[in-house]
N, C-alpha and C. Protein backbone atom coordinates (compact mmCIF):
# COMPACT_ATOMS: atom_id res chain seq x y z
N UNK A 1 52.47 -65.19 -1.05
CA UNK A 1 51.62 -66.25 -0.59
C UNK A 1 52.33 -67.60 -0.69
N UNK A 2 53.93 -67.77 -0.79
CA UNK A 2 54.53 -68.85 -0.69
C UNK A 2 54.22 -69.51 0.80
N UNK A 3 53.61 -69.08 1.95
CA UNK A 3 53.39 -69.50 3.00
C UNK A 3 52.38 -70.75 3.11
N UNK A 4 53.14 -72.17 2.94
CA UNK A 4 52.04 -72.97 3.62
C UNK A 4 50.70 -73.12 4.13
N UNK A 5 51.06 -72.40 5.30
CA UNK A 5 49.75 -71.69 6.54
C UNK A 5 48.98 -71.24 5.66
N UNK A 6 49.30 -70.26 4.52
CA UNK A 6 48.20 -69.25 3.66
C UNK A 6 47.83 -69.84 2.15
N UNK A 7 48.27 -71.19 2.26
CA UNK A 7 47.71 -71.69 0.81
C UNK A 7 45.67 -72.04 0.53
N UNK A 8 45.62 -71.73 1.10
CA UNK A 8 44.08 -71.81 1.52
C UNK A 8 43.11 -71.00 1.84
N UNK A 9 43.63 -69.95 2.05
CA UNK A 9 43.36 -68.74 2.30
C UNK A 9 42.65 -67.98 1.19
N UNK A 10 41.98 -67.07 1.92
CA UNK A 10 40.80 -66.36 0.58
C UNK A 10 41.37 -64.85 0.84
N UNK A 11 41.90 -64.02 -0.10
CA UNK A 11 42.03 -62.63 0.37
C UNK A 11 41.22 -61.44 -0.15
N UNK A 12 40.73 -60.76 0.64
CA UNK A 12 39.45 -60.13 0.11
C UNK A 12 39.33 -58.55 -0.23
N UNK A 13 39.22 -58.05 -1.22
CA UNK A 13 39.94 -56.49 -0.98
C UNK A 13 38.91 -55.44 -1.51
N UNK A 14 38.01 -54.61 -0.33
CA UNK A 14 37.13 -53.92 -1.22
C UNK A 14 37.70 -52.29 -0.94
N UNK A 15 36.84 -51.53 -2.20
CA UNK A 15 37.30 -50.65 -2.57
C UNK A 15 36.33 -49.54 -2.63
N UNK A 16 34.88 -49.85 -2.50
CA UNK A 16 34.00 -49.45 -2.76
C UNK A 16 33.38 -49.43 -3.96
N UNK A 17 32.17 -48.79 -4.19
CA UNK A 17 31.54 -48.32 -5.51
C UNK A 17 31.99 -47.28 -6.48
N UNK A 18 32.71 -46.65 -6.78
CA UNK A 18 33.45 -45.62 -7.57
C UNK A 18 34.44 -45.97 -8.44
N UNK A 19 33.39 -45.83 -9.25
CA UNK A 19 34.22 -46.25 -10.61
C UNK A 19 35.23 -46.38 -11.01
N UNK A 20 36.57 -45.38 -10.53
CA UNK A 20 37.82 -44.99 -10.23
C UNK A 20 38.42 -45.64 -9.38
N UNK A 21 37.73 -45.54 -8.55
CA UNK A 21 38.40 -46.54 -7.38
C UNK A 21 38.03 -48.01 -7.67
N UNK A 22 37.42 -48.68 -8.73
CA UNK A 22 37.39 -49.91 -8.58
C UNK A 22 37.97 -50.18 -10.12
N UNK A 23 38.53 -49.45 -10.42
CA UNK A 23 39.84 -49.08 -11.59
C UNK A 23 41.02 -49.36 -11.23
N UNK A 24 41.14 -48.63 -10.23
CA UNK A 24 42.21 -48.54 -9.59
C UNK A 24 42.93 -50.09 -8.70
N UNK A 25 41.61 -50.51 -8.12
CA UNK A 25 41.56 -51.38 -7.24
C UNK A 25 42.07 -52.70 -8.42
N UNK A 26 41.29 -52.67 -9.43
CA UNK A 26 41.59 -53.83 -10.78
C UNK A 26 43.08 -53.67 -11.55
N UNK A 27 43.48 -52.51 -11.03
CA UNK A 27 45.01 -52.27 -11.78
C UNK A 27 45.64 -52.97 -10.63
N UNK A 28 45.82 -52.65 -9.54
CA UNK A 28 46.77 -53.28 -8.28
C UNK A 28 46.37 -54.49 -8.21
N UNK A 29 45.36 -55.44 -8.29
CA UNK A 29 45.19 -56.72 -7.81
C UNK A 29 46.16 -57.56 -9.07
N UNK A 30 45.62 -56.91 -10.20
CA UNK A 30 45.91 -57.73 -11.83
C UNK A 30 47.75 -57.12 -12.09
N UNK A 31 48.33 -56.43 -11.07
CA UNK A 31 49.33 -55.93 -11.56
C UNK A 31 50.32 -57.01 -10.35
N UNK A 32 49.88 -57.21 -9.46
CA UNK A 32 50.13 -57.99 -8.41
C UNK A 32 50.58 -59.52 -8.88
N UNK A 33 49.72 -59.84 -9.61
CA UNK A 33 49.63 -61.25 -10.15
C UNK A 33 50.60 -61.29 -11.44
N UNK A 34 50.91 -60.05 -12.49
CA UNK A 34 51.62 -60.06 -13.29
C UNK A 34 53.36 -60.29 -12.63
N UNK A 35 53.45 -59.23 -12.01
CA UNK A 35 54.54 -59.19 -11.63
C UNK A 35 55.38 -60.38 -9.98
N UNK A 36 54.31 -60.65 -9.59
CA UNK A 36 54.72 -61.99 -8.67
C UNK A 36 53.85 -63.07 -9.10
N UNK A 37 53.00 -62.89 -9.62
CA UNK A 37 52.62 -64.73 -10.25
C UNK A 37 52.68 -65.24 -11.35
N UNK A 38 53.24 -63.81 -12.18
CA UNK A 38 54.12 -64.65 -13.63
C UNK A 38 52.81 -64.39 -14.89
N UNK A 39 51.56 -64.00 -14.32
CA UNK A 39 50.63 -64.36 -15.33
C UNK A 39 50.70 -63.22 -16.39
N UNK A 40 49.95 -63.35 -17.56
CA UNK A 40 49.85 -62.73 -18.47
C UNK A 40 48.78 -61.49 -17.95
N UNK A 41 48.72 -60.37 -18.67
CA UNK A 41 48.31 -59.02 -18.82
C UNK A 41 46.05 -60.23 -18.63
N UNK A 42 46.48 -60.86 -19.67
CA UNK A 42 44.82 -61.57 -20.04
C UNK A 42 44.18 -62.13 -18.90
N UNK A 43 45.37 -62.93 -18.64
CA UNK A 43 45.13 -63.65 -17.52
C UNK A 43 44.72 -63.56 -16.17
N UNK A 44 45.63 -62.39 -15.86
CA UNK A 44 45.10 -61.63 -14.52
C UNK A 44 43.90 -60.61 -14.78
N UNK A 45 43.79 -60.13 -15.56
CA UNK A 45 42.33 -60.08 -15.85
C UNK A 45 41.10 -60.62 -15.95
N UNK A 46 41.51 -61.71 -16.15
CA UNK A 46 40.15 -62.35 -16.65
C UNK A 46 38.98 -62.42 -15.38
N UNK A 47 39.17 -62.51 -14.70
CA UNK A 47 37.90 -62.05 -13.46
C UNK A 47 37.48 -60.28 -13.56
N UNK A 48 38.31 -59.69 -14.23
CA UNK A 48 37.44 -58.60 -14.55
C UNK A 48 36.35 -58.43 -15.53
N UNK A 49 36.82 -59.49 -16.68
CA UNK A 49 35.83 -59.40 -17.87
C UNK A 49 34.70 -59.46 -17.67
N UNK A 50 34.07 -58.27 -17.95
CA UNK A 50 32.60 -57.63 -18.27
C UNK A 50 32.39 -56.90 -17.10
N UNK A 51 33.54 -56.36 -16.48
CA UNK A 51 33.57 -55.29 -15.36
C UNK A 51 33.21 -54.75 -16.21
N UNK A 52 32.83 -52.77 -15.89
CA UNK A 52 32.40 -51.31 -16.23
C UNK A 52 33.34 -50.84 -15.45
N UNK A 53 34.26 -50.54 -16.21
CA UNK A 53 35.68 -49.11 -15.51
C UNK A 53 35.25 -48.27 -16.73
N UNK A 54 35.86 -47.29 -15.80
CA UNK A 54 35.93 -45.86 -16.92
C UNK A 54 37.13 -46.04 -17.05
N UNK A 55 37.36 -44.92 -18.33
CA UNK A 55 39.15 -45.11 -18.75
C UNK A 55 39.78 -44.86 -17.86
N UNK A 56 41.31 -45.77 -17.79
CA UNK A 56 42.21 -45.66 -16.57
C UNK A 56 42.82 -44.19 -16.69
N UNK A 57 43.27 -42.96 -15.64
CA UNK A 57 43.72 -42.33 -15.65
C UNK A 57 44.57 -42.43 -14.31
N UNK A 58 46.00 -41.55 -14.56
CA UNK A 58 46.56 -41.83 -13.29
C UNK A 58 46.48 -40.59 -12.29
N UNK A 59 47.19 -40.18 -11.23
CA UNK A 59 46.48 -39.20 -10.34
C UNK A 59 46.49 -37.94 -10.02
N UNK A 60 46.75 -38.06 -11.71
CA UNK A 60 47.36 -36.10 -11.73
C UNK A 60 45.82 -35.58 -11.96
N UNK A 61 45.86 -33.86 -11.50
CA UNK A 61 44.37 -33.52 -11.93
C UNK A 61 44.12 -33.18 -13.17
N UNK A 62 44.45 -33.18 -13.71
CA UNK A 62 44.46 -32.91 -15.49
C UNK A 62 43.16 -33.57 -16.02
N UNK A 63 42.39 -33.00 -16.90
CA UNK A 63 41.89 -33.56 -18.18
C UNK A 63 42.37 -34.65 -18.86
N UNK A 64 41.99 -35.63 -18.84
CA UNK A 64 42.74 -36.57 -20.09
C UNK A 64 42.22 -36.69 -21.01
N UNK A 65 43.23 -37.02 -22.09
CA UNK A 65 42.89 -36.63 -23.61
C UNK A 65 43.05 -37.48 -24.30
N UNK A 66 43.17 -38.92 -23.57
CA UNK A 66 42.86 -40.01 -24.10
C UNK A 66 42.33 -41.42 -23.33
N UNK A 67 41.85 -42.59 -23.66
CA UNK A 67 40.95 -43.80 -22.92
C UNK A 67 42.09 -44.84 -23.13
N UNK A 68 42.48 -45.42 -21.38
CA UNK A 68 43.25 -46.12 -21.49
C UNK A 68 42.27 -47.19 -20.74
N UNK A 69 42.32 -48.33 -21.42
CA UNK A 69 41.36 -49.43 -20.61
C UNK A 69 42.74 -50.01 -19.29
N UNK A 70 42.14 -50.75 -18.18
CA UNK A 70 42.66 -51.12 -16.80
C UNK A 70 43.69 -52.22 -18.30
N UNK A 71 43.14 -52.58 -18.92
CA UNK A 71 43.79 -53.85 -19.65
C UNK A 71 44.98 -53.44 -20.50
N UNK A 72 44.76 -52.06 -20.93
CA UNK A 72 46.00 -51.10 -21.83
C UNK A 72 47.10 -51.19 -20.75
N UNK A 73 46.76 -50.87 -19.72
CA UNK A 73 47.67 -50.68 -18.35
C UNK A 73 48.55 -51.60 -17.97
N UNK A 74 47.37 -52.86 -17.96
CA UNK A 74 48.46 -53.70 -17.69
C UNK A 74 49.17 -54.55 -18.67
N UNK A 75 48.68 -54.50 -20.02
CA UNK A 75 50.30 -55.17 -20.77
C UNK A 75 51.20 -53.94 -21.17
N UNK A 76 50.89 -52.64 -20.53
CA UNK A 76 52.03 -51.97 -20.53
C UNK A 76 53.29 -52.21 -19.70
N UNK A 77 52.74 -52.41 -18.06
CA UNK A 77 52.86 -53.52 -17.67
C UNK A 77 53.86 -54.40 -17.58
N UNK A 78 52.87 -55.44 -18.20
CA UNK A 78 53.84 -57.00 -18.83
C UNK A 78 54.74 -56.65 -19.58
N UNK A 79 55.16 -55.15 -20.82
CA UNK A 79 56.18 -55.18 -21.69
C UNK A 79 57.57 -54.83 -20.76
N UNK A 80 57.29 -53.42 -19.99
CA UNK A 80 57.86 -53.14 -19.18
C UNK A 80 58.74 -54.32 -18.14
N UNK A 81 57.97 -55.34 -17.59
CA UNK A 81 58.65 -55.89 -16.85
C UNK A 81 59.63 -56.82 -17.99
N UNK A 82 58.82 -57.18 -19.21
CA UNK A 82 59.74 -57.89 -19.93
C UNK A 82 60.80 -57.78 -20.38
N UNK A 83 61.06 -56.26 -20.19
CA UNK A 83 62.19 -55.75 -21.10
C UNK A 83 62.89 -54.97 -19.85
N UNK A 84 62.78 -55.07 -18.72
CA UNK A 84 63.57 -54.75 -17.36
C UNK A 84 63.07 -53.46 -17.30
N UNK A 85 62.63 -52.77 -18.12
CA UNK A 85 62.49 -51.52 -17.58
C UNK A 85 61.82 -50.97 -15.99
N UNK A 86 60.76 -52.49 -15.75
CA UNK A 86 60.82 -51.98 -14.68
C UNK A 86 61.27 -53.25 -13.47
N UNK A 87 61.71 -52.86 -12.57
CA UNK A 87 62.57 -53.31 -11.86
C UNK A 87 62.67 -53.21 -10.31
N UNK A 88 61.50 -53.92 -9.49
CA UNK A 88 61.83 -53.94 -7.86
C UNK A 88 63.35 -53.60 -7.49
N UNK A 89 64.39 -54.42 -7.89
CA UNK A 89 65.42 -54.66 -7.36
C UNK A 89 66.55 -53.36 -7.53
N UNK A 90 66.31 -52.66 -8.87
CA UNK A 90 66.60 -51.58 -9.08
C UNK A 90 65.94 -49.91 -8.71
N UNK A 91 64.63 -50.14 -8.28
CA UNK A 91 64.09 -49.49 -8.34
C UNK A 91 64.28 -48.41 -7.04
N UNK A 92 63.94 -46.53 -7.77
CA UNK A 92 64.99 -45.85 -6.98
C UNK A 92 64.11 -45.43 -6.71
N UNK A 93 63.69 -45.13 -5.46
CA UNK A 93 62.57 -44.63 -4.43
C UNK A 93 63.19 -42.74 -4.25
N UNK A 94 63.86 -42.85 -3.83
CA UNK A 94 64.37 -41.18 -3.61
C UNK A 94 64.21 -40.72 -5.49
N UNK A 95 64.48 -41.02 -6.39
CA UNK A 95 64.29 -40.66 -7.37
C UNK A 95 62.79 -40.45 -8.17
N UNK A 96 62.10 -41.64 -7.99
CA UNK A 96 60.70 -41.53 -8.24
C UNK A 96 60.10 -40.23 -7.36
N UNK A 97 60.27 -40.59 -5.97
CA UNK A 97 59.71 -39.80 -5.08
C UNK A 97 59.59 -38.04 -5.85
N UNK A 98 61.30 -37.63 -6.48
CA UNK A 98 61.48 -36.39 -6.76
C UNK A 98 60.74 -36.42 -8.27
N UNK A 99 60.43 -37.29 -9.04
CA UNK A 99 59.59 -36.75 -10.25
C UNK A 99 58.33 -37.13 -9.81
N UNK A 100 58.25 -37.53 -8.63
CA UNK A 100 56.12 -37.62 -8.97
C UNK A 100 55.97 -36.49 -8.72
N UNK A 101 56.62 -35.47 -8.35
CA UNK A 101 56.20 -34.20 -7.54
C UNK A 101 55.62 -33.70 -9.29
N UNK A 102 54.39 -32.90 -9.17
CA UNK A 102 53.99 -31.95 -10.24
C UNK A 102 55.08 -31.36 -11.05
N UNK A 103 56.13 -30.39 -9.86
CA UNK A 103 56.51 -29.11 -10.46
C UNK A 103 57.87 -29.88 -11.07
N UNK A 104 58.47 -30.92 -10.89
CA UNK A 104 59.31 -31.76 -11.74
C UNK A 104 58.99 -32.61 -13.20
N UNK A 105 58.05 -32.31 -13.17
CA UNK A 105 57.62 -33.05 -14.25
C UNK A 105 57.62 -32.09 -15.71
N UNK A 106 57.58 -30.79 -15.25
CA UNK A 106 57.92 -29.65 -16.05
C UNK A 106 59.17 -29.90 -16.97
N UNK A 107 59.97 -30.49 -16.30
CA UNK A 107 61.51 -29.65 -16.73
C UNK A 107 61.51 -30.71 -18.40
């Protein structure tokens, strides 16, 4: 949104009613803002506070066996980017691609 033209601009993003999906929807908006607008894990949250998410899970079908709040997520997050681990500029698309697969995740 460095664009002039779009400093004024309202951007609007729905997701529906499902709990999950508006989990989901609160991880990408607040993860958006961490990682290109610099803000803190709190910060980009804070228009969620006193949302109702269920615990974040990611999109494997599994049982989970533990409650990660949208907010656990994202100063995982903020540590990650702090400490390079994660990395646009490095980041290996043919490689991710081959461990999101299920049957790689085995080994």
């Amino acid at each position: 949104m460095t664009d002039p033209k779009l400093s004024k601009k309202i951007i609007y993003f729905f997701c529906g009613a499902e709990g999950t999906k508006r989990a989901n929807a609160a991880m990408l908006i607040c993860s958006w803002q961490i990682l290109y607008m610099g803000r803190t894990p709190d910060e980009a949250y804070e228009e969620f506070r006193g949302a109702i998410f269920p615990p974040f899970h990611d999109a494997s079908p599994c049982v989970c066996t533990y409650k990660l709040s949208v907010l656990d997520c994202l100063r995982g997050l903020a540590k990650a980017k702090m400490y390079n681990f994660f990395n646009f500029e490095k980041f290996d698309v043919q490689e991710y691609e081959y461990f999101e697969q299920v049957s790689q995740g085995e080994e």
